[in-house]
N, C-alpha and C. Protein backbone atom coordinates (compact mmCIF):
# COMPACT_ATOMS: atom_id res chain seq x y z
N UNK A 1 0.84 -1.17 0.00
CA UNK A 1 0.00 0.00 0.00
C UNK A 1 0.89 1.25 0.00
N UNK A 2 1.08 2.40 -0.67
CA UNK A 2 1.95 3.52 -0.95
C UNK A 2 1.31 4.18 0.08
N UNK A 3 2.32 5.21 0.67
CA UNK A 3 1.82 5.73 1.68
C UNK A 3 1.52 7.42 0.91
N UNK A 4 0.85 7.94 1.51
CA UNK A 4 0.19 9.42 1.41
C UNK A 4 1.01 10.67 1.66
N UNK A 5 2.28 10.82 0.59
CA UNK A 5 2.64 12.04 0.99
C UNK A 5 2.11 13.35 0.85
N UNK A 6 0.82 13.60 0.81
CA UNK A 6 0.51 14.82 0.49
C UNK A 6 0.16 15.31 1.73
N UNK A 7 0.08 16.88 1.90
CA UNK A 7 0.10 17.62 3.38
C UNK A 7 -1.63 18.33 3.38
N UNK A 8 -1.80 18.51 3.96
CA UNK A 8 -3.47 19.03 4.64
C UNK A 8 -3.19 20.67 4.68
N UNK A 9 -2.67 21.89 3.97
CA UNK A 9 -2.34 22.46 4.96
C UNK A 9 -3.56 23.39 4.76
N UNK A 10 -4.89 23.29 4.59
CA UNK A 10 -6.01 23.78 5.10
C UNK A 10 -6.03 24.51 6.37
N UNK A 11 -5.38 24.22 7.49
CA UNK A 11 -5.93 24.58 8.68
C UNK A 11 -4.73 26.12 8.42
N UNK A 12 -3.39 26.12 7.83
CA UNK A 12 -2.59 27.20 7.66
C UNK A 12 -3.03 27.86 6.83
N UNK A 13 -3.28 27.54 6.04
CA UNK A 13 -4.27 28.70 4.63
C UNK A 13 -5.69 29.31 5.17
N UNK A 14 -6.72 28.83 6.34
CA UNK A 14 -7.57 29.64 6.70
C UNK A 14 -7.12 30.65 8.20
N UNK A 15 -6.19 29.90 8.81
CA UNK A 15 -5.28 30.99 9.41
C UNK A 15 -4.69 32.32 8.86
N UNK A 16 -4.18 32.07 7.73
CA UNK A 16 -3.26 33.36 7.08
C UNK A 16 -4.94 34.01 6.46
N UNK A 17 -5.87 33.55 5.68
CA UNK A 17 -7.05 34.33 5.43
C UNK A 17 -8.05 35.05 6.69
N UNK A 18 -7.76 34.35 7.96
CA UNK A 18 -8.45 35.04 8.66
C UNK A 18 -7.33 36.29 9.24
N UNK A 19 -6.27 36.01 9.23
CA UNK A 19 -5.18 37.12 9.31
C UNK A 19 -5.22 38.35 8.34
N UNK A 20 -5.67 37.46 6.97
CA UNK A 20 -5.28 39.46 6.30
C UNK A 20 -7.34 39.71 5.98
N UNK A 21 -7.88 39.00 6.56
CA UNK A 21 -9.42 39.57 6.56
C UNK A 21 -9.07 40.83 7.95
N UNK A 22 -8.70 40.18 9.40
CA UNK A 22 -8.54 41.43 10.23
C UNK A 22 -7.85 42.31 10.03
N UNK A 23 -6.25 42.23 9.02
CA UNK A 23 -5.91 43.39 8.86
C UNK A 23 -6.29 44.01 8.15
N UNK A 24 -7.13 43.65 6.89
CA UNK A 24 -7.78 44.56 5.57
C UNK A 24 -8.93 45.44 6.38
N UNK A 25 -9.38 44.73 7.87
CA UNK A 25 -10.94 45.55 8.42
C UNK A 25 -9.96 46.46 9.54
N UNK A 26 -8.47 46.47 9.97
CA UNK A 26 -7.68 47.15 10.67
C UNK A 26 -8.00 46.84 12.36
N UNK A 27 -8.49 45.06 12.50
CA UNK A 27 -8.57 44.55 13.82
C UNK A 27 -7.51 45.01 14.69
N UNK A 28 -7.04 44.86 15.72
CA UNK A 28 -6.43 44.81 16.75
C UNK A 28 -6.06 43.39 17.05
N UNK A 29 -7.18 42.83 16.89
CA UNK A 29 -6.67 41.17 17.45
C UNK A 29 -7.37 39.91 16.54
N UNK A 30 -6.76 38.98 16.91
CA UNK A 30 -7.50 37.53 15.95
C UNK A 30 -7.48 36.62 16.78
N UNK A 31 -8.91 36.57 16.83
CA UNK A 31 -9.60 35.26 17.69
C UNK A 31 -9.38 33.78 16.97
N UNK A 32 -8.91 33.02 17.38
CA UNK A 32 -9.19 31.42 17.27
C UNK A 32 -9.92 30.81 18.19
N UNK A 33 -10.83 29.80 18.24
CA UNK A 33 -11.08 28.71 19.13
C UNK A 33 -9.95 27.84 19.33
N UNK A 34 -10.09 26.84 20.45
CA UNK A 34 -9.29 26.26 20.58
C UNK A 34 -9.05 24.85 19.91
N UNK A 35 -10.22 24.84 18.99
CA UNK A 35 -9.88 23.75 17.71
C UNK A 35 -8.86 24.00 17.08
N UNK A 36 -9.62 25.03 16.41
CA UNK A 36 -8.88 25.74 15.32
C UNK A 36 -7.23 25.37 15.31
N UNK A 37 -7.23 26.54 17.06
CA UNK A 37 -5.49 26.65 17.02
C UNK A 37 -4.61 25.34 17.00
N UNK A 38 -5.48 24.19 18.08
CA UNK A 38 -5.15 22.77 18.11
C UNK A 38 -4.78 22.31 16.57
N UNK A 39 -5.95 22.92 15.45
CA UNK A 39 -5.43 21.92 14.06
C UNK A 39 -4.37 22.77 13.70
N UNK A 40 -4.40 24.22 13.70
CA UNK A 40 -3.27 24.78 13.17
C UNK A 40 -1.59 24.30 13.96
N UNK A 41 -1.83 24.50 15.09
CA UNK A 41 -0.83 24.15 15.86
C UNK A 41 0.27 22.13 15.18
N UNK A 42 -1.00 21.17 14.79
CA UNK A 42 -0.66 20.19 14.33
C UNK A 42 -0.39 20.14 13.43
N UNK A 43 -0.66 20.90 12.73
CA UNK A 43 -0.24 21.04 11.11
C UNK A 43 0.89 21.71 10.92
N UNK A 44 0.98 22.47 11.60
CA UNK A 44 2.51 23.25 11.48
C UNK A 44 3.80 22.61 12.16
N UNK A 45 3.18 21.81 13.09
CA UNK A 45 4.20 20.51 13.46
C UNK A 45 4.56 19.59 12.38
N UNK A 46 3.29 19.04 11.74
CA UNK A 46 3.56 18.08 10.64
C UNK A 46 4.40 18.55 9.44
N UNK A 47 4.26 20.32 9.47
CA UNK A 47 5.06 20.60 7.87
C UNK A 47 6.31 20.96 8.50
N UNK A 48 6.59 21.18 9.17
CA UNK A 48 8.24 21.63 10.22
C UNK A 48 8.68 19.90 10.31
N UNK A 49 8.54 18.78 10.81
CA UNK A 49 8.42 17.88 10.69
C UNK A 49 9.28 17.32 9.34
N UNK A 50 8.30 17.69 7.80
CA UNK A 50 8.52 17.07 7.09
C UNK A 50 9.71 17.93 6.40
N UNK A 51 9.73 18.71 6.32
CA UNK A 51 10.78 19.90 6.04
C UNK A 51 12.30 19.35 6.37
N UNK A 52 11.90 19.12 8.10
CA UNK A 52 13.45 18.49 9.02
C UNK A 52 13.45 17.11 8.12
N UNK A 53 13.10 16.37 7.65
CA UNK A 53 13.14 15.11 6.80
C UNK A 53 14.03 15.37 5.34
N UNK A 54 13.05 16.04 5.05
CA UNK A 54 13.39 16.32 3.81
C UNK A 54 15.05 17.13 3.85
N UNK A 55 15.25 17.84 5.03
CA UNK A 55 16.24 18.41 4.65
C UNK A 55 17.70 17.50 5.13
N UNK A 56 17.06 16.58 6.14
CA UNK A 56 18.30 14.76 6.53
C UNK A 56 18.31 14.31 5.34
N UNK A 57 17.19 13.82 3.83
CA UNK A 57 17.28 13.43 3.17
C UNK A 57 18.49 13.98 2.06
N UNK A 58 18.35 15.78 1.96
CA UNK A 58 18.69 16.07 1.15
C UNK A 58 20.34 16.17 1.71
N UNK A 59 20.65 16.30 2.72
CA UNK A 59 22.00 16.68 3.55
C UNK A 59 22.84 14.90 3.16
N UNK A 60 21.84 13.83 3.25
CA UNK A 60 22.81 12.77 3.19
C UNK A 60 22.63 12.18 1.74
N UNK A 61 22.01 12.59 0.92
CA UNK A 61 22.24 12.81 -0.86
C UNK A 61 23.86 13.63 -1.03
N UNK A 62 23.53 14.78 -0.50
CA UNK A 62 24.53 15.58 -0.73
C UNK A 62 26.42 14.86 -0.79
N UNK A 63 26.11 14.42 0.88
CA UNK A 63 27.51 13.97 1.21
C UNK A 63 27.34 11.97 0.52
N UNK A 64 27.01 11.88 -0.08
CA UNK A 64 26.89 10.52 -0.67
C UNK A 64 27.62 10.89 -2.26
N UNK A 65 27.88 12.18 -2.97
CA UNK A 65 28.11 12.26 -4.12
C UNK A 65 30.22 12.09 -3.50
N UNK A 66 31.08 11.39 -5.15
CA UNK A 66 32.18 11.72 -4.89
C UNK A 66 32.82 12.45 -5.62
N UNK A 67 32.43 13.94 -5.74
CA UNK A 67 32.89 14.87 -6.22
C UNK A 67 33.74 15.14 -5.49
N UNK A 68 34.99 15.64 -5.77
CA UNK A 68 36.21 16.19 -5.33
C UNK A 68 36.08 17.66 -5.10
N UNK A 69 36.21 18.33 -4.27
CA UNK A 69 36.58 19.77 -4.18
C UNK A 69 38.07 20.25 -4.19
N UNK A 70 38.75 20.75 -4.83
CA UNK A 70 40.50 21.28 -4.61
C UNK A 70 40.50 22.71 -4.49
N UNK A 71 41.36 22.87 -3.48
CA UNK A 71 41.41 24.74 -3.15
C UNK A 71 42.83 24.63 -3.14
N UNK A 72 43.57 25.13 -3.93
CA UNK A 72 44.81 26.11 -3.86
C UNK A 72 44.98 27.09 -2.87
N UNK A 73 45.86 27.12 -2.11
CA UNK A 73 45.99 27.96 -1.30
C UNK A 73 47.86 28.55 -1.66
N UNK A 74 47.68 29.99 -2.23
CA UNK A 74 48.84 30.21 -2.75
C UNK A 74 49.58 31.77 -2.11
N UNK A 75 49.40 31.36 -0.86
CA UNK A 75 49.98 32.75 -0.42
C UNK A 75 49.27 34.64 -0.35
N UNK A 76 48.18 34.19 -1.64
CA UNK A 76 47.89 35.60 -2.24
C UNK A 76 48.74 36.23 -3.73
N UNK A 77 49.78 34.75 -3.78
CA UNK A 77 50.40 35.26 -5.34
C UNK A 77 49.66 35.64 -6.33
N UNK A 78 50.12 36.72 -6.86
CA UNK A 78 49.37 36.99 -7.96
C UNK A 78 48.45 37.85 -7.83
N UNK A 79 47.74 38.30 -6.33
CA UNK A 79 46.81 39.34 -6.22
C UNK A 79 47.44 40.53 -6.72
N UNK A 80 46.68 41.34 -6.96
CA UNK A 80 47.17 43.09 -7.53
C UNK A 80 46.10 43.69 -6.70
């Protein structure tokens, strides 16, 4: 069975819309329930989460290639 990489991020996209609805009306403050913040709060775990994955994945791709790097180190000869 393939597993489901796709992300939910519904609960962050009606967060940021209820954010620029209060600033377009020049609120002071933005109410959530405590659902709400609960799903937003999990969801932003899950994409921070997959991010830190993705970025172990991409860090040990990286050091798995055997490209050579060479640096000369020549004193500064030759600078003007």
């Amino acid at each position: 069975m393939p597993i489901d990489n796709t992300l939910n991020t519904i609960p962050i996209q009606q967060f940021i819309q209820t954010v620029k609805s209060a600033d377009q009306s020049q609120a002071r403050n933005v109410n959530i329930d405590i659902a709400t913040a609960k799903n937003l709060a999990f969801t932003l775990g899950i994409v921070m989460s997959r991010l830190e994955g993705d970025l172990e994945k991409l860090v040990a791709e990286s050091t798995k290639s055997d490209e050579v790097i060479e640096v000369n180190v020549d004193g500064g000869a030759g600078w003007k």
